[in-house]
C-alpha atoms as a PDB file:
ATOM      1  CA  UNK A   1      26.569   8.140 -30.040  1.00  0.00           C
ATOM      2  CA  UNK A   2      29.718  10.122 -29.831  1.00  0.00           C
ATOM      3  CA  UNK A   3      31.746   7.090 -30.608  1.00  0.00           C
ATOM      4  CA  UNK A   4      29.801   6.837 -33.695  1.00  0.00           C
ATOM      5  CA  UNK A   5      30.447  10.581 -34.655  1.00  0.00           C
ATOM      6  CA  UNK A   6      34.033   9.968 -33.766  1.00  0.00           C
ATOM      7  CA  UNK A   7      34.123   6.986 -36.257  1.00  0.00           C
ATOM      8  CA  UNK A   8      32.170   8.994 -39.210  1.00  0.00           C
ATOM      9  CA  UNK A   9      34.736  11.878 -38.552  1.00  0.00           C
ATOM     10  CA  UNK A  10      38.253   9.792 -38.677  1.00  0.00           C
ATOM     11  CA  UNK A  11      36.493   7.780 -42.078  1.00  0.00           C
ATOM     12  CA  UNK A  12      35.573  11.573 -43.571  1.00  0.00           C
ATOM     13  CA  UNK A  13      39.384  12.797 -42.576  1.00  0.00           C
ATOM     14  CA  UNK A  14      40.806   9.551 -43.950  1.00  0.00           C
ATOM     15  CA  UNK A  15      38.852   9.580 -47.964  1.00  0.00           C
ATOM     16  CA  UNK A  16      39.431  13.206 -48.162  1.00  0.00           C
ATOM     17  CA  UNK A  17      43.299  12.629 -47.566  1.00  0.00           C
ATOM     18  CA  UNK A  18      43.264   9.985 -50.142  1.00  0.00           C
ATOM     19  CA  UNK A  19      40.873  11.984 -52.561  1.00  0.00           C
ATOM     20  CA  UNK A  20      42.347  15.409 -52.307  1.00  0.00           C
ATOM     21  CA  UNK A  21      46.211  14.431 -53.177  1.00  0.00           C
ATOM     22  CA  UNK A  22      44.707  11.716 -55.753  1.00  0.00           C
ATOM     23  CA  UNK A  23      43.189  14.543 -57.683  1.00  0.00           C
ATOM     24  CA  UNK A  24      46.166  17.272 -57.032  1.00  0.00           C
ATOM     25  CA  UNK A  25      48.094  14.542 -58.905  1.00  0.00           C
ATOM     26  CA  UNK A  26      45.942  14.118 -61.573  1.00  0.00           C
ATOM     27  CA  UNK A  27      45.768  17.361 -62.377  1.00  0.00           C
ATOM     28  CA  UNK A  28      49.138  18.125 -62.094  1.00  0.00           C
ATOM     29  CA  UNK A  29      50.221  15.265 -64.331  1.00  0.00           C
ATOM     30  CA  UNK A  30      47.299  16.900 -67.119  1.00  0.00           C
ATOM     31  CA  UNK A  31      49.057  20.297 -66.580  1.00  0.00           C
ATOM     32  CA  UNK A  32      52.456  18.920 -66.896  1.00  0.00           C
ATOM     33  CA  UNK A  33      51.616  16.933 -70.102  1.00  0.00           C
ATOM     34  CA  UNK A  34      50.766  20.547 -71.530  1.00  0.00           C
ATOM     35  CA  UNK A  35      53.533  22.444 -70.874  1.00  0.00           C
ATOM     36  CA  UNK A  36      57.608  22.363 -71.083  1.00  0.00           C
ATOM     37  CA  UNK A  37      60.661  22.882 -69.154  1.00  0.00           C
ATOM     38  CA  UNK A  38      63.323  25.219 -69.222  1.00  0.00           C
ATOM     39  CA  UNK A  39      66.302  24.699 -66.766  1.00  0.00           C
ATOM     40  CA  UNK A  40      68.955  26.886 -65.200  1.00  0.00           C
ATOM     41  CA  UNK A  41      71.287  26.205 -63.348  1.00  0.00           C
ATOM     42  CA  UNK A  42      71.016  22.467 -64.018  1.00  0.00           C
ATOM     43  CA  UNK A  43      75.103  21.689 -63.626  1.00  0.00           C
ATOM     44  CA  UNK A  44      74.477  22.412 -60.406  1.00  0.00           C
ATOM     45  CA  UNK A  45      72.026  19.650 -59.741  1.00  0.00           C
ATOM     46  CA  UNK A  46      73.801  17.174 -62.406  1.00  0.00           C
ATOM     47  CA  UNK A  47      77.368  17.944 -59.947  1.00  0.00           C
ATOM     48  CA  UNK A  48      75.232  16.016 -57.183  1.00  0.00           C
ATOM     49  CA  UNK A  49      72.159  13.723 -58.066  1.00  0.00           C
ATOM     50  CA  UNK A  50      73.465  11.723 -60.889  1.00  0.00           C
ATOM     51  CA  UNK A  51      76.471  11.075 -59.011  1.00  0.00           C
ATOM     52  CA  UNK A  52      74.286   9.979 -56.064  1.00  0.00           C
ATOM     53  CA  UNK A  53      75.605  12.445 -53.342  1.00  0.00           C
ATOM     54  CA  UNK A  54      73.329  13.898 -50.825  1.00  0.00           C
ATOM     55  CA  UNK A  55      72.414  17.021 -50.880  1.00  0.00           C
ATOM     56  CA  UNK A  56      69.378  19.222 -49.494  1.00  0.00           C
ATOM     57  CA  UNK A  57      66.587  20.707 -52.141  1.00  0.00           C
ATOM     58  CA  UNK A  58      65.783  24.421 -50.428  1.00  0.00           C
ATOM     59  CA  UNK A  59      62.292  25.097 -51.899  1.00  0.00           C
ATOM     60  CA  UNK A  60      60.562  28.490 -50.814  1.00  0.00           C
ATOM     61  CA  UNK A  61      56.815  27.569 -49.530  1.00  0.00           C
ATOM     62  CA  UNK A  62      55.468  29.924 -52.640  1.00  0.00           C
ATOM     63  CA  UNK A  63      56.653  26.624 -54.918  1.00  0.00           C
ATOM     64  CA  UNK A  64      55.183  24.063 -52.767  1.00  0.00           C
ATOM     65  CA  UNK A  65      52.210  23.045 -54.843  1.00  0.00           C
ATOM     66  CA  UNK A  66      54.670  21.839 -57.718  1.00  0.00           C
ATOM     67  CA  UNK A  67      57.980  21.034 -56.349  1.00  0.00           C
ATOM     68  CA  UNK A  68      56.987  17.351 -55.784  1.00  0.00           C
ATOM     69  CA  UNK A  69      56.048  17.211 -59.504  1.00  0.00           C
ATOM     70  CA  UNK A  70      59.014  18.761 -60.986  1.00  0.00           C
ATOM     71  CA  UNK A  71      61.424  16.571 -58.658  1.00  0.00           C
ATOM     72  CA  UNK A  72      59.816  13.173 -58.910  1.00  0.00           C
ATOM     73  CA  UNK A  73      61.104   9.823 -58.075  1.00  0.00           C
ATOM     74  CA  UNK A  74      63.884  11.346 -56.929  1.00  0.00           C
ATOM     75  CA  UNK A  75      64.236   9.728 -53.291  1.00  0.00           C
ATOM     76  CA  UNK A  76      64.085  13.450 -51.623  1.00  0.00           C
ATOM     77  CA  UNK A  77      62.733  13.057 -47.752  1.00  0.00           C
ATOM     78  CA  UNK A  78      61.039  15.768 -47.621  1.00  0.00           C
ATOM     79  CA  UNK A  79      60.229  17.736 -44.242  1.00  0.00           C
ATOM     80  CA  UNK A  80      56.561  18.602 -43.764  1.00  0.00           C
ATOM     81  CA  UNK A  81      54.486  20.361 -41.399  1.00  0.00           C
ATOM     82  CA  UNK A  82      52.263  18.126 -38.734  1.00  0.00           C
ATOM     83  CA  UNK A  83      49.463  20.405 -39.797  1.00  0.00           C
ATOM     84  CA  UNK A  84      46.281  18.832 -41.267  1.00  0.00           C
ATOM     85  CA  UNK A  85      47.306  20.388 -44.195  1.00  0.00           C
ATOM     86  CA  UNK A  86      50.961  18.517 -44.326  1.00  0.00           C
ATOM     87  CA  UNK A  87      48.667  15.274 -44.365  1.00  0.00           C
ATOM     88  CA  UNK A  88      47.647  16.379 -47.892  1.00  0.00           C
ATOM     89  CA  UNK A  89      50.854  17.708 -48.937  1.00  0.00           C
ATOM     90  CA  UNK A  90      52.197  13.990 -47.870  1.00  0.00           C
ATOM     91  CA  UNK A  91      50.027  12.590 -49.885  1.00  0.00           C
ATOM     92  CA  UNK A  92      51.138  14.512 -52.976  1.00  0.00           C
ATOM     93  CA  UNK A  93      54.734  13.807 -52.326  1.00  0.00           C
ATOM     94  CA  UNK A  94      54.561   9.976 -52.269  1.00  0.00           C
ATOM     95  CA  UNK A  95      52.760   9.327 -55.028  1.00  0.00           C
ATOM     96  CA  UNK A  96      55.163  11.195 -57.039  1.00  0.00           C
ATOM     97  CA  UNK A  97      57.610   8.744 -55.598  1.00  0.00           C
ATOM     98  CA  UNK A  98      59.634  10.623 -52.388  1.00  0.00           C
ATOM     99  CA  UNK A  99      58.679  10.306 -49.063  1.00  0.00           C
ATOM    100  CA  UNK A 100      58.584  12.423 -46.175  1.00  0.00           C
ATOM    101  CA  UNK A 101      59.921  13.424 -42.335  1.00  0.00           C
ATOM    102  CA  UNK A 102      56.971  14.964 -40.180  1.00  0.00           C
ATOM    103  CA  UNK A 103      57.716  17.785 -38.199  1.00  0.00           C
ATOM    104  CA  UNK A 104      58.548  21.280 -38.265  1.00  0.00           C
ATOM    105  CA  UNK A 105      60.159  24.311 -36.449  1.00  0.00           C
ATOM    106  CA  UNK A 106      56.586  24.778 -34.017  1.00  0.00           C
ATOM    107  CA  UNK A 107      55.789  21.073 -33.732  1.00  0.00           C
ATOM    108  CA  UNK A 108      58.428  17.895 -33.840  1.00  0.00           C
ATOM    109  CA  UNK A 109      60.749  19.912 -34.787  1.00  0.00           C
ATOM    110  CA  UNK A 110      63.767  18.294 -32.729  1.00  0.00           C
ATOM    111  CA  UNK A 111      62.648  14.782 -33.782  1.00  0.00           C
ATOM    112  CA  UNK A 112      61.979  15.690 -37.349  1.00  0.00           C
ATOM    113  CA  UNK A 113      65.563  17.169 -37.665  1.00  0.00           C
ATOM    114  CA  UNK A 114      67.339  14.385 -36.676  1.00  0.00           C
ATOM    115  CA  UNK A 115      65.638  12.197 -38.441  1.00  0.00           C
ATOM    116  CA  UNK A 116      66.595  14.192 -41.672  1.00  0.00           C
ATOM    117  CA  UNK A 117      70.232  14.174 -40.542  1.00  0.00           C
ATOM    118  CA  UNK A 118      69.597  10.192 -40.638  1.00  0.00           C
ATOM    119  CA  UNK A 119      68.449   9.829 -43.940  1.00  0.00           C
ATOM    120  CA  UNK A 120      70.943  12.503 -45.255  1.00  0.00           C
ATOM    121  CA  UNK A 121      73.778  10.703 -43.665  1.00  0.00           C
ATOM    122  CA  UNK A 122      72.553   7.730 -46.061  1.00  0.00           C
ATOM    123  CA  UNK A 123      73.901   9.692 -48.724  1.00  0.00           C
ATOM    124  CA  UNK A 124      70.008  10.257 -50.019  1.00  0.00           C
ATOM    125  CA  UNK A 125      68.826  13.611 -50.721  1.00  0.00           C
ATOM    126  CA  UNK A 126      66.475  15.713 -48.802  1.00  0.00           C
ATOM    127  CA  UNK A 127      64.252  18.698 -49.198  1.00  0.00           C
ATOM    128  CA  UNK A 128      63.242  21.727 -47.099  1.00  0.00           C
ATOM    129  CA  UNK A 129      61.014  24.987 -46.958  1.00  0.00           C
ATOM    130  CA  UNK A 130      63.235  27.124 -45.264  1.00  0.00           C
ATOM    131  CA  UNK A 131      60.496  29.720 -44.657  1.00  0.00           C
ATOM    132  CA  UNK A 132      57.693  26.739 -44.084  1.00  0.00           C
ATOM    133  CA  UNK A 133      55.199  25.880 -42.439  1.00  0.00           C
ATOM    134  CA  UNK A 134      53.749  29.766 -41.445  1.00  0.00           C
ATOM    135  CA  UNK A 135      56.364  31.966 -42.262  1.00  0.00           C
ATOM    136  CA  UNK A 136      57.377  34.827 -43.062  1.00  0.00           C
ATOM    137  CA  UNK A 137      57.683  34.376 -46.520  1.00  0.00           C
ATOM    138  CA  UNK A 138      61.147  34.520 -48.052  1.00  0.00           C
ATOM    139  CA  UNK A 139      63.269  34.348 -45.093  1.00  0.00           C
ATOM    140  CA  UNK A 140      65.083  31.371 -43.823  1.00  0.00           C
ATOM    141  CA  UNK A 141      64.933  29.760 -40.911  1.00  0.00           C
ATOM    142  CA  UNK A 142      67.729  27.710 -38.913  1.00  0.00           C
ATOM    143  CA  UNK A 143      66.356  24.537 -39.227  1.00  0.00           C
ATOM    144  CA  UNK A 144      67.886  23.858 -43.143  1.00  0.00           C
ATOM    145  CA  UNK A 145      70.944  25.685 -41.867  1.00  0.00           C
ATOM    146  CA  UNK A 146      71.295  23.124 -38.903  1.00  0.00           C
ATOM    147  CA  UNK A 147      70.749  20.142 -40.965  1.00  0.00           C
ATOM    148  CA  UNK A 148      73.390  20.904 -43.338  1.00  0.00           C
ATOM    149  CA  UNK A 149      76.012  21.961 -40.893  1.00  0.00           C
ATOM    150  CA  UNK A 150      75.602  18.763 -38.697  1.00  0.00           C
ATOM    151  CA  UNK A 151      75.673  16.309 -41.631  1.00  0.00           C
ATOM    152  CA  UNK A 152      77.982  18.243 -44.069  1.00  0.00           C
ATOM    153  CA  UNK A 153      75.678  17.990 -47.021  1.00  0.00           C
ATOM    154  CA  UNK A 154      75.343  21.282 -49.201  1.00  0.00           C
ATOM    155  CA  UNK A 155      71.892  22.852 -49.400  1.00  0.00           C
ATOM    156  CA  UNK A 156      70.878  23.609 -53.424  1.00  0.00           C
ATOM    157  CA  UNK A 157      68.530  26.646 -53.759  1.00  0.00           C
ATOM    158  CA  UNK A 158      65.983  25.370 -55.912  1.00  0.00           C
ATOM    159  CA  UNK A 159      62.813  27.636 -57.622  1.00  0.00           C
ATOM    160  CA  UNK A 160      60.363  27.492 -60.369  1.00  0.00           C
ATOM    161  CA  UNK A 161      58.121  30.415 -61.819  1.00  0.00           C
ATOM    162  CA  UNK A 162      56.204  29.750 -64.980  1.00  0.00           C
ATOM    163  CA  UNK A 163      54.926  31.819 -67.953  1.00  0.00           C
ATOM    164  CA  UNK A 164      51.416  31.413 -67.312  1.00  0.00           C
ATOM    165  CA  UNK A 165      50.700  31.291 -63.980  1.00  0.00           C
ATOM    166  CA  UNK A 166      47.875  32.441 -61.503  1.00  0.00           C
ATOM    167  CA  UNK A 167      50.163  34.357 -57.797  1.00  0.00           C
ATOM    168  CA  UNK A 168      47.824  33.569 -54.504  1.00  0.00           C
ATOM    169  CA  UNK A 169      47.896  36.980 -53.852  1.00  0.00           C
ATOM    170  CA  UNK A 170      45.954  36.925 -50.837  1.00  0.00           C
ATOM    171  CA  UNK A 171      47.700  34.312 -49.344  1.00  0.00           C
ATOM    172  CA  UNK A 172      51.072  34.631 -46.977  1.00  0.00           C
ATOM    173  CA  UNK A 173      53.791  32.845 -49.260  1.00  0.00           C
ATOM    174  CA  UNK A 174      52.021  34.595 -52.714  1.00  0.00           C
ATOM    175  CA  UNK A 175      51.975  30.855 -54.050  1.00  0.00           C
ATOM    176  CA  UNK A 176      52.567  30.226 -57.492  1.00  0.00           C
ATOM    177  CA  UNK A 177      49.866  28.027 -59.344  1.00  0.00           C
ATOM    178  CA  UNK A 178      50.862  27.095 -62.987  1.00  0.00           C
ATOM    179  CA  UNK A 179      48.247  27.507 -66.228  1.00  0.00           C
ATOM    180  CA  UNK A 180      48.130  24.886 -68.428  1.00  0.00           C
ATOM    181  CA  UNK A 181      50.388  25.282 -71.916  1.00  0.00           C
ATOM    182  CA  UNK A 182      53.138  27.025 -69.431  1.00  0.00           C
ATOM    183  CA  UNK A 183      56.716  26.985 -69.890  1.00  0.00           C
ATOM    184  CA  UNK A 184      57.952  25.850 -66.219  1.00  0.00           C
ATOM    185  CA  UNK A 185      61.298  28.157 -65.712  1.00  0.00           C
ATOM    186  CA  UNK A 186      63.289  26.127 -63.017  1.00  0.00           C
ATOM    187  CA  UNK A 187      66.534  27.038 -61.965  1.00  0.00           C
ATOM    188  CA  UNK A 188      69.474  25.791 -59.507  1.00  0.00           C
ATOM    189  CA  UNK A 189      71.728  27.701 -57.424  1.00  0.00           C
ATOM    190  CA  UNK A 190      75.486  26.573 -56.664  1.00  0.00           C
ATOM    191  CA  UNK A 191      75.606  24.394 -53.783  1.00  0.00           C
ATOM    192  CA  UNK A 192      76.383  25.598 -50.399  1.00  0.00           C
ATOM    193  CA  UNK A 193      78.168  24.045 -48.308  1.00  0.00           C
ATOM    194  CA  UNK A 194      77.858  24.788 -43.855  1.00  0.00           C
ATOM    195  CA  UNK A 195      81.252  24.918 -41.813  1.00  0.00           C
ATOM    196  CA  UNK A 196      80.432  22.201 -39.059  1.00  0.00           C
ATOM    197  CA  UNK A 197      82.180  24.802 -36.495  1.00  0.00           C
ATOM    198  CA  UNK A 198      80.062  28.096 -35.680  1.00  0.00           C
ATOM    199  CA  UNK A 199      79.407  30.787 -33.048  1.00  0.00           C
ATOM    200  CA  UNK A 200      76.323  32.279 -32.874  1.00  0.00           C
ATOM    201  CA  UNK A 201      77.215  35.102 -35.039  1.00  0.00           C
ATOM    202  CA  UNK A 202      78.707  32.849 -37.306  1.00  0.00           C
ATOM    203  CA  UNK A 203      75.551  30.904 -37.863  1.00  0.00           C
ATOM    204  CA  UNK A 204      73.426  33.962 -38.361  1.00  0.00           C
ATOM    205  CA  UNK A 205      76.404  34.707 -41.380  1.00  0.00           C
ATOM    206  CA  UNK A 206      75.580  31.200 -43.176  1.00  0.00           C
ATOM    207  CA  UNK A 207      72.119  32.036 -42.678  1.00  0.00           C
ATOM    208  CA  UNK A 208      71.640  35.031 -44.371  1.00  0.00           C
ATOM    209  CA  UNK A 209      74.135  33.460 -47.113  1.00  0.00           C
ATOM    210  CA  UNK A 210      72.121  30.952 -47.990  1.00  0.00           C
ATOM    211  CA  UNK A 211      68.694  33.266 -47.658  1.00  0.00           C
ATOM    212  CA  UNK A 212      70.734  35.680 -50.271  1.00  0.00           C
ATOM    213  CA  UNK A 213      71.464  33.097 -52.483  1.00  0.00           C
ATOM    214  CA  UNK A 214      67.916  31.577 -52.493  1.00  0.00           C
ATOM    215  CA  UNK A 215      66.615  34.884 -53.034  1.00  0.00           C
ATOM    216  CA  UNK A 216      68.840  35.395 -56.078  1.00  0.00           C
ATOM    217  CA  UNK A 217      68.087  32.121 -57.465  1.00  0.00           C
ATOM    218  CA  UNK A 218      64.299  32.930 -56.941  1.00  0.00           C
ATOM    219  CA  UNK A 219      65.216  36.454 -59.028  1.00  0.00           C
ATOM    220  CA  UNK A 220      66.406  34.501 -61.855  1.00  0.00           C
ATOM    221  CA  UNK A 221      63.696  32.282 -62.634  1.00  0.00           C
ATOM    222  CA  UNK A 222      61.438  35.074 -62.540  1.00  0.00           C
ATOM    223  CA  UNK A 223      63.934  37.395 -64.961  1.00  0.00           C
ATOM    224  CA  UNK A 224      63.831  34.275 -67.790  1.00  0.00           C
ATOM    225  CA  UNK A 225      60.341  33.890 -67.376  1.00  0.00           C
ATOM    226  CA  UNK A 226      59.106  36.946 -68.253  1.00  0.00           C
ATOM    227  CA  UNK A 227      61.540  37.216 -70.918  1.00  0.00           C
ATOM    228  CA  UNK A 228      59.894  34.206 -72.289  1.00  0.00           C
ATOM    229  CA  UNK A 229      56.570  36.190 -71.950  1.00  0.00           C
ATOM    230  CA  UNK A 230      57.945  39.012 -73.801  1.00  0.00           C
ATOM    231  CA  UNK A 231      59.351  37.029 -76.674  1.00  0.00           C
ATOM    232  CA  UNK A 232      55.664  34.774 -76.797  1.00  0.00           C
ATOM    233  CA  UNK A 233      53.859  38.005 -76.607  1.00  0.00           C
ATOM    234  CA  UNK A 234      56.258  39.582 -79.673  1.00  0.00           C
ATOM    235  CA  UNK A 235      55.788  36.643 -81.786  1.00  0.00           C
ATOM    236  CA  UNK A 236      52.158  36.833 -81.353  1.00  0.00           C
ATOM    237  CA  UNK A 237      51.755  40.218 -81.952  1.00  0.00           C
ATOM    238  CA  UNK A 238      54.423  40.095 -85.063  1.00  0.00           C
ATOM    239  CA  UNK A 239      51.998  36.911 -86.265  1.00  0.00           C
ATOM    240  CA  UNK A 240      48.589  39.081 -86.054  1.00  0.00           C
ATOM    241  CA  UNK A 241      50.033  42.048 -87.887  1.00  0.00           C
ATOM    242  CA  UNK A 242      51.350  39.693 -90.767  1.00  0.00           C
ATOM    243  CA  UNK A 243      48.699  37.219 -91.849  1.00  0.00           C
ATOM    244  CA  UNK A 244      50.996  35.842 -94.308  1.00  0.00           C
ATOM    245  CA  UNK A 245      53.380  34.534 -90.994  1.00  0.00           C
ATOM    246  CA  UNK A 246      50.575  31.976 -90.198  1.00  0.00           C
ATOM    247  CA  UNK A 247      50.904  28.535 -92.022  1.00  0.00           C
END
């Protein structure tokens, strides 16, 4: 009998980790098809990717849901959590055509960061949540710092805030969920680049360097995008107070 429960359970666990990412796709391809992009920041990413040189994506967990949407087919290994959760999360990533390292900095940790160093030493790039799986939100932790000083790969602060968008307000990393007809604001930082020698206070230097620059990168995207609200909302006010506007 328990057997058979046993079985029942790993079939339940192994639909709903095909169904769940099948429809997170879906509906983030439906969402995307509705909205538009604006980019800063972008000749930091074009000094790297189209020239095929490694680098590592650092993605603050608030911009997990759509990170694996806005970098598709883009060859990124990216690190996620052995959690039940990361099962979903790995689901999401390879059908949008990356793949993934398991691990994190409570579980696998050691084996997960060497295998990143592998793959990044393959000159492919890779992506991070610096302040993933648990937190605290919005402060970096040494794994991405590690991984970039051992390989000698610069780390690109990468984050995304949209027009319309519902904020998980209840929730740890306040995670950003996009509305449809959005304008995606996504912005690059300058590339940063680890010294492969460092103390201990050293280390904690880069680390808070690259946490600064993240969180600067992170201020930007939010700046444009609510000057993009402002201007929508002007134009819509300007278009209701002058009929004649409308054609």
């Amino acid at each position: 009998m328990s057997e058979k429960l046993d079985t029942r359970e790993s079939f339940k666990r192994r639909f709903l980790v095909w169904l769940v990412p099948t429809i997170v796709v879906f509906l983030q391809r439906i969402i995307g098809l509705t909205s538009r992009k604006v980019e800063l920041g972008k000749e930091h990413f074009n000094s790297l990717y189209p020239l095929k040189k490694p680098f590592i994506l650092c993605v603050w967990h608030t911009n997990v849901l759509y990170s694996p949407y806005l970098n598709k087919n883009r060859k990124l290994a990216v690190l996620i959590s052995e959690s039940k959760d990361g099962d979903f999360i790995t689901g999401v990533v390879h059908r949008f055509g990356n793949g993934s390292i398991r691990g994190s900095s409570s579980k696998g940790g050691s084996k997960a960061l060497k295998a990143m160093i592998v793959h990044l030493r393959k000159n492919l790039p890779a992506a991070f949540t610096p302040d993933g799986p648990r937190g605290p939100a919005w402060i970096v932790q040494p794994g991405v710092i590690a991984a970039a000083q051992v390989s000698q790969v610069p780390i690109l602060p990468f984050h995304y805030e949209c027009t319309k968008q519902w904020i998980a307000e209840k929730s740890w990393d306040k995670h950003r969920i996009p509305k449809p007809f959005t304008t995606f604001v996504i912005s690059y930082g300058e590339p940063i680049m680890i010294p492969r020698d460092l103390d201990e206070a050293g280390f904690e230097r880069e680390r808070l360097k690259v946490e600064k620059a993240m969180l600067e990168n992170k201020s930007r995207a939010e700046q444009k995008a609510e000057e993009l609200r402002v201007k929508s909302s002007s134009r819509s006010n300007r278009s209701e107070l002058n009929p004649e506007t409308r054609s």
